[in-house]
N, C-alpha and C. Protein backbone atom coordinates (compact mmCIF):
# COMPACT_ATOMS: atom_id res chain seq x y z
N UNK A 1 106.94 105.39 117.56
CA UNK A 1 106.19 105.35 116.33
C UNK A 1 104.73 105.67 116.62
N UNK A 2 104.05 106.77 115.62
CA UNK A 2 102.72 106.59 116.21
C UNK A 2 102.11 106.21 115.02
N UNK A 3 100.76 105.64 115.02
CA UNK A 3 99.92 105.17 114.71
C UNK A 3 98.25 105.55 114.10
N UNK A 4 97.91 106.02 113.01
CA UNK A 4 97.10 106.96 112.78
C UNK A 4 95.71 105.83 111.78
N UNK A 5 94.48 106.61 112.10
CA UNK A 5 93.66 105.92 111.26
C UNK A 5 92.24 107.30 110.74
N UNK A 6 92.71 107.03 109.21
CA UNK A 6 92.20 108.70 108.82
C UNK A 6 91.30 108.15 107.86
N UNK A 7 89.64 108.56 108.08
CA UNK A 7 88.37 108.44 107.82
C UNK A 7 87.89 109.32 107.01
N UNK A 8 87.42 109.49 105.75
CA UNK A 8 86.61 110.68 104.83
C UNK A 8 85.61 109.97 105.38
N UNK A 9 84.63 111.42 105.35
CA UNK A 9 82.94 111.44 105.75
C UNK A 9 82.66 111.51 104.52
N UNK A 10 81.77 110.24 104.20
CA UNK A 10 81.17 109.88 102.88
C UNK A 10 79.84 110.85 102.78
N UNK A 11 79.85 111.86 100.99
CA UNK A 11 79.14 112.58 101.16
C UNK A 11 78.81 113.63 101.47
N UNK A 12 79.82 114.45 102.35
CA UNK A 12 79.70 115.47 102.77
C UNK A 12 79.80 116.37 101.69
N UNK A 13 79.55 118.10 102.29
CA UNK A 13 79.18 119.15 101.15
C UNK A 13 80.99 119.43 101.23
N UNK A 14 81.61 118.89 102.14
CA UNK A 14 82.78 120.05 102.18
C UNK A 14 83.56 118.31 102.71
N UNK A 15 85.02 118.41 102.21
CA UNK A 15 86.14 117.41 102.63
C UNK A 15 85.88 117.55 104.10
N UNK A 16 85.73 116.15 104.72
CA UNK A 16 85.79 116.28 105.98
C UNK A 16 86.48 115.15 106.33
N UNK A 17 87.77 114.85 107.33
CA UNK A 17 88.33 113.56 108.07
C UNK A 17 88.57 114.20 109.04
N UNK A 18 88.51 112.76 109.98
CA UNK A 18 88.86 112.81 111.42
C UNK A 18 89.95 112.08 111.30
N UNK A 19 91.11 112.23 111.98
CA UNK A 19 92.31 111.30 112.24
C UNK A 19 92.23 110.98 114.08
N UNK A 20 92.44 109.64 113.71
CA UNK A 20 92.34 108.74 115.35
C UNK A 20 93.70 108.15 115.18
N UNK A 21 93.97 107.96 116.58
CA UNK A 21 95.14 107.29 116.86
C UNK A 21 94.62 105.83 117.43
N UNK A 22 96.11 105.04 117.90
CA UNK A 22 95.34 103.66 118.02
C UNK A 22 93.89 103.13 119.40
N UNK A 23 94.11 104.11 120.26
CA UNK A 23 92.82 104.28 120.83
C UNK A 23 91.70 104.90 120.48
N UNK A 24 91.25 105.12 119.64
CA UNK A 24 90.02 105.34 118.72
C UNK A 24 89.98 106.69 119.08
N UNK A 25 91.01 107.13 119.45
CA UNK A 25 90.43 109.05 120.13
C UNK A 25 91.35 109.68 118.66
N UNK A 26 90.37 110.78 118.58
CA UNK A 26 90.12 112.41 117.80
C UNK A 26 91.32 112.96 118.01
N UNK A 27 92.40 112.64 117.40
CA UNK A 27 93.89 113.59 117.32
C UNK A 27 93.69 114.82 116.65
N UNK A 28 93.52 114.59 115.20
CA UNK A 28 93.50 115.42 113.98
C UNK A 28 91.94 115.71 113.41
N UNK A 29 91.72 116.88 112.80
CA UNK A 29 90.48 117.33 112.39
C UNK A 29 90.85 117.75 111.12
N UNK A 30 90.49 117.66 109.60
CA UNK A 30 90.64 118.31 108.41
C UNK A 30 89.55 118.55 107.80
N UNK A 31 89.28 119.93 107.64
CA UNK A 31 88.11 120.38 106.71
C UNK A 31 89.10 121.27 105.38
N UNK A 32 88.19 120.89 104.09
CA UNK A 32 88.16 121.38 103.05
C UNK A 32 87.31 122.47 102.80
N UNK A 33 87.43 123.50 101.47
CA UNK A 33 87.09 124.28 101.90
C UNK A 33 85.90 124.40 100.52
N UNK A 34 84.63 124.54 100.10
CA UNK A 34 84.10 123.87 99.36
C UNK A 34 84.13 124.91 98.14
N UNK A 35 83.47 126.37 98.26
CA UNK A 35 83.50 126.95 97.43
C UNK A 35 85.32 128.12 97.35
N UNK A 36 85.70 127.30 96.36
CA UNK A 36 87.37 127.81 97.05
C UNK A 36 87.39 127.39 94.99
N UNK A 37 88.41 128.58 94.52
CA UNK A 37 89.42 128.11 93.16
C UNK A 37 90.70 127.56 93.88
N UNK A 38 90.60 125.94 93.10
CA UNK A 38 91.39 124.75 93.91
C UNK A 38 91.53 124.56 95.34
N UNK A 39 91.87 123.07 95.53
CA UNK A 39 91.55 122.44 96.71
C UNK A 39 92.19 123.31 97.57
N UNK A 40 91.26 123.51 99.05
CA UNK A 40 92.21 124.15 99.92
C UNK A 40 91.95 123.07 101.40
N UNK A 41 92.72 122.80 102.37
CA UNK A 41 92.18 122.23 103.30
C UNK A 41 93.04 122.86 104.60
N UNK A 42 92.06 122.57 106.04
CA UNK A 42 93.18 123.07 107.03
C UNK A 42 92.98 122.12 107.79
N UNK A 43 94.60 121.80 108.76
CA UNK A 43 94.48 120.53 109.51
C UNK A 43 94.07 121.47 110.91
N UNK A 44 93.71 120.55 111.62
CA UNK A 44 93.23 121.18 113.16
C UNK A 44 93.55 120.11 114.14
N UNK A 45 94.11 120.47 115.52
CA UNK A 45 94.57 119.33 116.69
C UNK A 45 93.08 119.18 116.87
N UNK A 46 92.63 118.01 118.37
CA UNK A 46 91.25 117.89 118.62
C UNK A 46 91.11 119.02 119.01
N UNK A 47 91.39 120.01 119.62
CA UNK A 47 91.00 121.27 120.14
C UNK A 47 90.45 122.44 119.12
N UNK A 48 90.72 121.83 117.72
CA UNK A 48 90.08 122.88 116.77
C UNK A 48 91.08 124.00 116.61
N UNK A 49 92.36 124.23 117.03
CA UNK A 49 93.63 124.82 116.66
C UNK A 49 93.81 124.79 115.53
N UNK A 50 94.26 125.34 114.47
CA UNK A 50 94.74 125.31 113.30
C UNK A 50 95.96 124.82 113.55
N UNK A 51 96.57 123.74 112.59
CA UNK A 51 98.12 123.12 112.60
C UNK A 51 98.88 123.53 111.30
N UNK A 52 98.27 123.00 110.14
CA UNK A 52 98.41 123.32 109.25
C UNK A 52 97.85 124.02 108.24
N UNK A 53 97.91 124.66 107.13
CA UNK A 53 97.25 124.89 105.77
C UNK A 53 97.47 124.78 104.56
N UNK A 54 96.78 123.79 104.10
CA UNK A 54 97.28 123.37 102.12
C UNK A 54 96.65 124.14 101.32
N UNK A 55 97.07 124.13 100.40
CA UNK A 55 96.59 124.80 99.29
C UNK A 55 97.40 124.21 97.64
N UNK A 56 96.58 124.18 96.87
CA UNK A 56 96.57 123.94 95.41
C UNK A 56 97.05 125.18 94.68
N UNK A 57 98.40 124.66 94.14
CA UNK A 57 98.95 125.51 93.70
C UNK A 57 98.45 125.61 91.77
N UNK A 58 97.57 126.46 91.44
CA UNK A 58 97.01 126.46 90.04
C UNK A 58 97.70 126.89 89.00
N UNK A 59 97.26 126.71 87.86
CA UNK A 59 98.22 127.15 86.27
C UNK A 59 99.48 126.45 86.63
N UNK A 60 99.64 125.01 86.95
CA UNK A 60 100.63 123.88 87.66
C UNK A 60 100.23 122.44 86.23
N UNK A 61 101.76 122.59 85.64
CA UNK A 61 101.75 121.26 84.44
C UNK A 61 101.50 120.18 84.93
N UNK A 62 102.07 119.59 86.15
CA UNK A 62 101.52 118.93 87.29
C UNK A 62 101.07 119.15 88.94
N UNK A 63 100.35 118.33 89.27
CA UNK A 63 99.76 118.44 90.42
C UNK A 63 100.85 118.53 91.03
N UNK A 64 100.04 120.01 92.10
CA UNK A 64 101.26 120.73 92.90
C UNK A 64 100.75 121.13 94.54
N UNK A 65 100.89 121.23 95.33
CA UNK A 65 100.31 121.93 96.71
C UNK A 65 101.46 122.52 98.07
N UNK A 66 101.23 123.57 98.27
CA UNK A 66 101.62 124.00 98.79
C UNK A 66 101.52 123.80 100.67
N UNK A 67 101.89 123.30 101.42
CA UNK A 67 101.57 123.45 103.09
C UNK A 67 102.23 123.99 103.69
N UNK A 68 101.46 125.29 104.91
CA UNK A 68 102.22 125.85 105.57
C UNK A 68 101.61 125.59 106.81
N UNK A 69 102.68 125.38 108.36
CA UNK A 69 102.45 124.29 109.49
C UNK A 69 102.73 125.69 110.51
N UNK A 70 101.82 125.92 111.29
CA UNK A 70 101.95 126.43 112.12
C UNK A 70 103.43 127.62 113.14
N UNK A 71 104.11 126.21 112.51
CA UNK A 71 105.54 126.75 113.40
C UNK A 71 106.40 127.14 112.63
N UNK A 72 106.16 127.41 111.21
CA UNK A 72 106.75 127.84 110.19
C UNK A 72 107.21 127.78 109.27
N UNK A 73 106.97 126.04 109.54
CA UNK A 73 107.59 125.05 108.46
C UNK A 73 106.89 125.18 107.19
N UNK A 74 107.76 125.07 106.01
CA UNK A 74 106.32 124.89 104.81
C UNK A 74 106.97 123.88 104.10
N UNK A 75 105.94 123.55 102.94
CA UNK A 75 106.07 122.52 102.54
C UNK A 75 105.78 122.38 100.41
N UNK A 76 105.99 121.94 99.70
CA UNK A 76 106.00 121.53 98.32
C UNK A 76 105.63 120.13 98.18
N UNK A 77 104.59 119.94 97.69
CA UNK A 77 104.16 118.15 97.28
C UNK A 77 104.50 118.58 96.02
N UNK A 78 104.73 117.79 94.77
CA UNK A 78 104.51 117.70 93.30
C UNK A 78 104.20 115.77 92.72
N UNK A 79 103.71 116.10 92.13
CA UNK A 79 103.24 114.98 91.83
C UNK A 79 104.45 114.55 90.33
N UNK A 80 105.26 112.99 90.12
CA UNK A 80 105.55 113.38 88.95
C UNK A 80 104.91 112.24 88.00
N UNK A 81 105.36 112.14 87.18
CA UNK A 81 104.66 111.41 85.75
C UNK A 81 105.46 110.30 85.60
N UNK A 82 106.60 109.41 85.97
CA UNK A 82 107.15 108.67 85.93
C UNK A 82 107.54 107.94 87.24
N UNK A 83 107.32 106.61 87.44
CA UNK A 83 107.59 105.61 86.21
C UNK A 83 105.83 105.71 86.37
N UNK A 84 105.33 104.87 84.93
CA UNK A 84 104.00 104.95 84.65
C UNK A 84 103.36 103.67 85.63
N UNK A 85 102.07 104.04 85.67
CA UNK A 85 101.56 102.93 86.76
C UNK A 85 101.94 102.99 88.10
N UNK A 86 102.33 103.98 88.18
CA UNK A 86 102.73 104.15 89.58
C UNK A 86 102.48 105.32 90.08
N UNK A 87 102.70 105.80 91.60
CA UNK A 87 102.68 106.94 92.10
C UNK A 87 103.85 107.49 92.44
N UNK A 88 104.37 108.39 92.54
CA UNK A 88 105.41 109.21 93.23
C UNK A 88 104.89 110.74 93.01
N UNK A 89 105.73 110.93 94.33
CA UNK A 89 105.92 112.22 94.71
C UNK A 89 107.31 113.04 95.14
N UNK A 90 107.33 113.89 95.11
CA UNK A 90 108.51 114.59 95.12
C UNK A 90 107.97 115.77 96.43
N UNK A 91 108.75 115.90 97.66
CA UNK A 91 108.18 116.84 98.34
C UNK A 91 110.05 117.66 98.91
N UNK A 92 109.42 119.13 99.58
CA UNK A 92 110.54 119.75 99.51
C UNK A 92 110.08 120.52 100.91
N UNK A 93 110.71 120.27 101.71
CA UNK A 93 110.33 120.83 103.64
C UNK A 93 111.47 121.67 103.99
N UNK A 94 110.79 122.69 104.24
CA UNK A 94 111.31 124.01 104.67
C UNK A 94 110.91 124.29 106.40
N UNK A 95 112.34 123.99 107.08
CA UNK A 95 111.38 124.07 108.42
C UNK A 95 113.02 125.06 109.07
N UNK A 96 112.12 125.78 109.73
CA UNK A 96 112.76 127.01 110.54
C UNK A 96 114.30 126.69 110.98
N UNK A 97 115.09 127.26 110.96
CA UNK A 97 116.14 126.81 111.91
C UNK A 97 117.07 124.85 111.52
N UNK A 98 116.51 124.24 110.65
CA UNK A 98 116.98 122.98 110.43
C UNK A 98 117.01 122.84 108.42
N UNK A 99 116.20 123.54 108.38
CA UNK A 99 116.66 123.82 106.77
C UNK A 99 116.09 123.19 106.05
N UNK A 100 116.44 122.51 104.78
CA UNK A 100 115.55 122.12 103.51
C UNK A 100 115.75 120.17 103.55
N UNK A 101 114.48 119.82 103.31
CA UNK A 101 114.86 118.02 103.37
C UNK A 101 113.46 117.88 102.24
N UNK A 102 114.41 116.98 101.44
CA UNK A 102 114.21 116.00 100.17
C UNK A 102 113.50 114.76 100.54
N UNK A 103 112.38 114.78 100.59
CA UNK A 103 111.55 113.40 100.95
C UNK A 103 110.98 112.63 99.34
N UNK A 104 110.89 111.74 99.37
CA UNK A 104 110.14 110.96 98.16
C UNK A 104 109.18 110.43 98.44
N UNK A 105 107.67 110.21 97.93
CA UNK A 105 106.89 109.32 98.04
C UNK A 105 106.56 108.84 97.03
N UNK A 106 106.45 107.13 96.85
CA UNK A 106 106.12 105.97 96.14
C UNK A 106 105.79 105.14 96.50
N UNK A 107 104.53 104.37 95.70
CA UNK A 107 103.59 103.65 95.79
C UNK A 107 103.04 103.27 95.04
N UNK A 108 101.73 102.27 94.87
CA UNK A 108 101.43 101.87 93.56
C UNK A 108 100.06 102.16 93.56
N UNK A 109 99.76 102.82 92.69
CA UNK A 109 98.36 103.47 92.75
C UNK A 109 97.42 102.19 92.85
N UNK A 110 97.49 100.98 92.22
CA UNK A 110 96.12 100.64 91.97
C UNK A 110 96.16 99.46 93.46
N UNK A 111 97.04 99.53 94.13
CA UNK A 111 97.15 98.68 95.85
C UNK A 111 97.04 99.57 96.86
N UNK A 112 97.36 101.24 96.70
CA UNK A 112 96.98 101.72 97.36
C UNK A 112 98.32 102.20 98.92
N UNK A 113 99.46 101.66 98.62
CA UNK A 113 100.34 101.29 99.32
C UNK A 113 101.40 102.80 99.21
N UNK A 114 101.84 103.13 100.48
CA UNK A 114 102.67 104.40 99.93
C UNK A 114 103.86 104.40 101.09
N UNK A 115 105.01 104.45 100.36
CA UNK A 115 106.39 105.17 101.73
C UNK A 115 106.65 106.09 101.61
N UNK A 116 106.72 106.84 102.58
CA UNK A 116 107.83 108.29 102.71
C UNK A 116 109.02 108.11 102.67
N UNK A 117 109.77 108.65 101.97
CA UNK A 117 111.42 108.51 102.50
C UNK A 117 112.28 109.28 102.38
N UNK A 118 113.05 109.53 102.78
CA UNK A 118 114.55 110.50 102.99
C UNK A 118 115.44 109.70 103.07
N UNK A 119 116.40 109.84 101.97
CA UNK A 119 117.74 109.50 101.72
C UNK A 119 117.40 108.03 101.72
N UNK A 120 116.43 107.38 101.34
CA UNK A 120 116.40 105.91 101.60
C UNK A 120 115.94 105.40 102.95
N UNK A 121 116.03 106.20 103.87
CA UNK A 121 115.04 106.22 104.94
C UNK A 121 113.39 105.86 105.08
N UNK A 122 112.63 104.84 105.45
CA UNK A 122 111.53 105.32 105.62
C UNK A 122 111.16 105.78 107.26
N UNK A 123 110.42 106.94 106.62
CA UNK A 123 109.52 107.68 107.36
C UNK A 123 108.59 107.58 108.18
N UNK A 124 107.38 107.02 107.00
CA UNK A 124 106.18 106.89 107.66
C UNK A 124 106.00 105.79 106.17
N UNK A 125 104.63 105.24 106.81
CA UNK A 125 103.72 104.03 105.23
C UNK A 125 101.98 104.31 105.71
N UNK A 126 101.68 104.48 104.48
CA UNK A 126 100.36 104.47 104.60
C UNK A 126 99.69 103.04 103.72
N UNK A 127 98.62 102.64 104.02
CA UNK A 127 97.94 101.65 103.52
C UNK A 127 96.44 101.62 103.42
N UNK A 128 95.80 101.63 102.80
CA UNK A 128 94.58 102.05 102.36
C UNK A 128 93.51 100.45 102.31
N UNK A 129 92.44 100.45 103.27
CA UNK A 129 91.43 99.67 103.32
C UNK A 129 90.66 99.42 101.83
N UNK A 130 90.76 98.07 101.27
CA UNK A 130 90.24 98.46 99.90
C UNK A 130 89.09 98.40 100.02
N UNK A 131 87.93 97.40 101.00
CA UNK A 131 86.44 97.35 100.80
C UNK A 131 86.02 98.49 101.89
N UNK A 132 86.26 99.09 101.62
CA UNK A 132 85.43 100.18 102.98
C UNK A 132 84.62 101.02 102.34
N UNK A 133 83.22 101.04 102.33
CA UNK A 133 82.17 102.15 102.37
C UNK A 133 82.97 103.25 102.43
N UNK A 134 83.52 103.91 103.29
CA UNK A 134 84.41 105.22 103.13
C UNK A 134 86.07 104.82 102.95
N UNK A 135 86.18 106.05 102.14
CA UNK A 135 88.08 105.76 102.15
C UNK A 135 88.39 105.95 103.71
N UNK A 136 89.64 105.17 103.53
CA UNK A 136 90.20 104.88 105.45
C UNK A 136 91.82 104.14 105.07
N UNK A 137 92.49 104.80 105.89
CA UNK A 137 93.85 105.03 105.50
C UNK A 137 94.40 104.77 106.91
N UNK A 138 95.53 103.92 106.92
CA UNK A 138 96.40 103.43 108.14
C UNK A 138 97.71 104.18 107.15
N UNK A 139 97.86 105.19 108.91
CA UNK A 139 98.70 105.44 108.76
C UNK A 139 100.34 105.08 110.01
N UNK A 140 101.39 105.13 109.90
CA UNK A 140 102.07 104.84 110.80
C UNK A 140 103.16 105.95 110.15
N UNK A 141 104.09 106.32 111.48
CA UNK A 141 104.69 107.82 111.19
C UNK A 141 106.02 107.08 112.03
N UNK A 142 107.51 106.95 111.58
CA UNK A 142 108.15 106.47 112.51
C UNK A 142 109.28 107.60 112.92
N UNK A 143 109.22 108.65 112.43
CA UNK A 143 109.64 110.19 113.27
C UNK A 143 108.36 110.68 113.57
N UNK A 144 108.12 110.95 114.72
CA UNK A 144 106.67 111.86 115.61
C UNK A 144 106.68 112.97 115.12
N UNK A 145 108.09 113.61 114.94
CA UNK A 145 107.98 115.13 114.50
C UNK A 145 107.63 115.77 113.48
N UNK A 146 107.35 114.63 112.71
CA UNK A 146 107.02 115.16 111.74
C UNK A 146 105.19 114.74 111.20
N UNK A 147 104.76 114.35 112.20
CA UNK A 147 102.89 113.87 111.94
C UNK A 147 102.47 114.25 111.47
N UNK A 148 102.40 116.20 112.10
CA UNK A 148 101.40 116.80 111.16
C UNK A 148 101.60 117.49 109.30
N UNK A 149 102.84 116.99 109.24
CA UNK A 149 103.68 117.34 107.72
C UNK A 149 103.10 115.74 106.83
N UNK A 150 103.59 114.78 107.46
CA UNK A 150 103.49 113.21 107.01
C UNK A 150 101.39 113.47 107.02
N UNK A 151 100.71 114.02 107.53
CA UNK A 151 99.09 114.12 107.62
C UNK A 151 98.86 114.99 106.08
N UNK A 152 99.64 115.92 106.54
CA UNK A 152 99.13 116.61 105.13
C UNK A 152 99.52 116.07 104.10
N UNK A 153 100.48 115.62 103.81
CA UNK A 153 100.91 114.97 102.17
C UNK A 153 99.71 113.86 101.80
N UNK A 154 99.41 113.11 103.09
CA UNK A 154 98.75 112.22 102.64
C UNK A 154 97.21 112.67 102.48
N UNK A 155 97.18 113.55 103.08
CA UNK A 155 95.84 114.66 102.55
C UNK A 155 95.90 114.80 101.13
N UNK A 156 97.20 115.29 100.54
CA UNK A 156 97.49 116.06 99.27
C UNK A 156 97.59 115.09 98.42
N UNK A 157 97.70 113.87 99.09
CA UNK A 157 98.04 112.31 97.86
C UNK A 157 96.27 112.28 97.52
N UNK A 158 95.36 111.73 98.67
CA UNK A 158 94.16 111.86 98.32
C UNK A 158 93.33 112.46 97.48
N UNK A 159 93.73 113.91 97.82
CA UNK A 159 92.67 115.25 97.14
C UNK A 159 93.56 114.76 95.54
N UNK A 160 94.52 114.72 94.90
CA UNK A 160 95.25 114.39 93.91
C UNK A 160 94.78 113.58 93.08
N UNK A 161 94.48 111.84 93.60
CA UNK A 161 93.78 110.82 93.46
C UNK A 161 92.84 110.99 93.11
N UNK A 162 91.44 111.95 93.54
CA UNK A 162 90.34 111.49 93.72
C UNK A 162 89.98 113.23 93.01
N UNK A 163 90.77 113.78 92.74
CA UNK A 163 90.72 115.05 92.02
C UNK A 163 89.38 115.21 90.95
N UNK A 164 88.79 114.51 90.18
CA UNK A 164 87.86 114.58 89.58
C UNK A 164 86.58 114.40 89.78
N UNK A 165 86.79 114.31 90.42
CA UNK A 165 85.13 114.13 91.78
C UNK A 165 84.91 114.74 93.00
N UNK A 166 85.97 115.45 93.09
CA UNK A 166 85.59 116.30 94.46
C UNK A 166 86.08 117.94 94.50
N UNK A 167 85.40 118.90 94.71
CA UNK A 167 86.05 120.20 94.16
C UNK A 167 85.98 120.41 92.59
């Protein structure tokens, strides 16, 4: 299982997080992209590699984003509208050679609390620091293989959330 702790830089001109693992070291890098029609962001290893790339899928009845991962995999977030007071997501993973998987995410918007899951499986859980000067997000991933896919959604839950104030 690994263990993730993902920081927005309060203020910045452009989306910026660092993702640390449980030794306080620089795994993941995500910059947004500022003057862009809809959110765009790219994930980066510490080496500044490109891993992934999201993008906001526009003229969308609901919030929609698109990620495509390096190795070929891509990806569908959608956001849906039911049950009310709540969050879910609907995501759809397209990865080379292993084929199409049905993940769900739900949570409750106003605690901040979220699971991944497949087939009733969980995945990964994120949990969100409520007094923090900056948003800061624990994350835990309990398939590895899938980090940098489980990074971006929760990128795409954020930018979603906080959609009216940033971009």
């Amino acid at each position: 299982m690994a263990t993730f702790k993902l920081k927005q830089k309060f203020l910045s001109i452009t989306e910026k997080f660092e993702i640390k693992n449980e030794q306080d070291e620089i795994v993941y890098l995500v910059e947004g992209k500022f003057f862009s029609i809809g959110k765009r962001f790219t994930l980066f290893d510490n080496k500044e590699n490109v891993l992934a790339e999201i993008k906001q899928k526009l003229l969308s009845f609901r919030p929609q984003f698109h990620i495509l991962l390096n190795d070929g995999s891509h990806a569908q977030i959608i956001k849906t509208f039911l049950p009310l007071f709540s969050s879910r997501f609907l995501v759809t993973i397209d990865q080379p050679g292993a084929g199409a998987r049905e993940l769900e995410i739900t949570g409750n918007f106003l605690s901040h609390e979220y699971s991944f899951t497949e087939n009733g499986q969980v995945l990964a859980q994120v949990s969100k620091e409520m007094f923090s000067f900056r948003d800061t997000y624990g994350l835990e991933v309990h398939d590895e293989s899938l980090n940098e896919i489980i990074v971006s959604l929760l990128i795409v839950i954020d930018a979603i959330h906080h959609g009216n104030d940033k971009n």
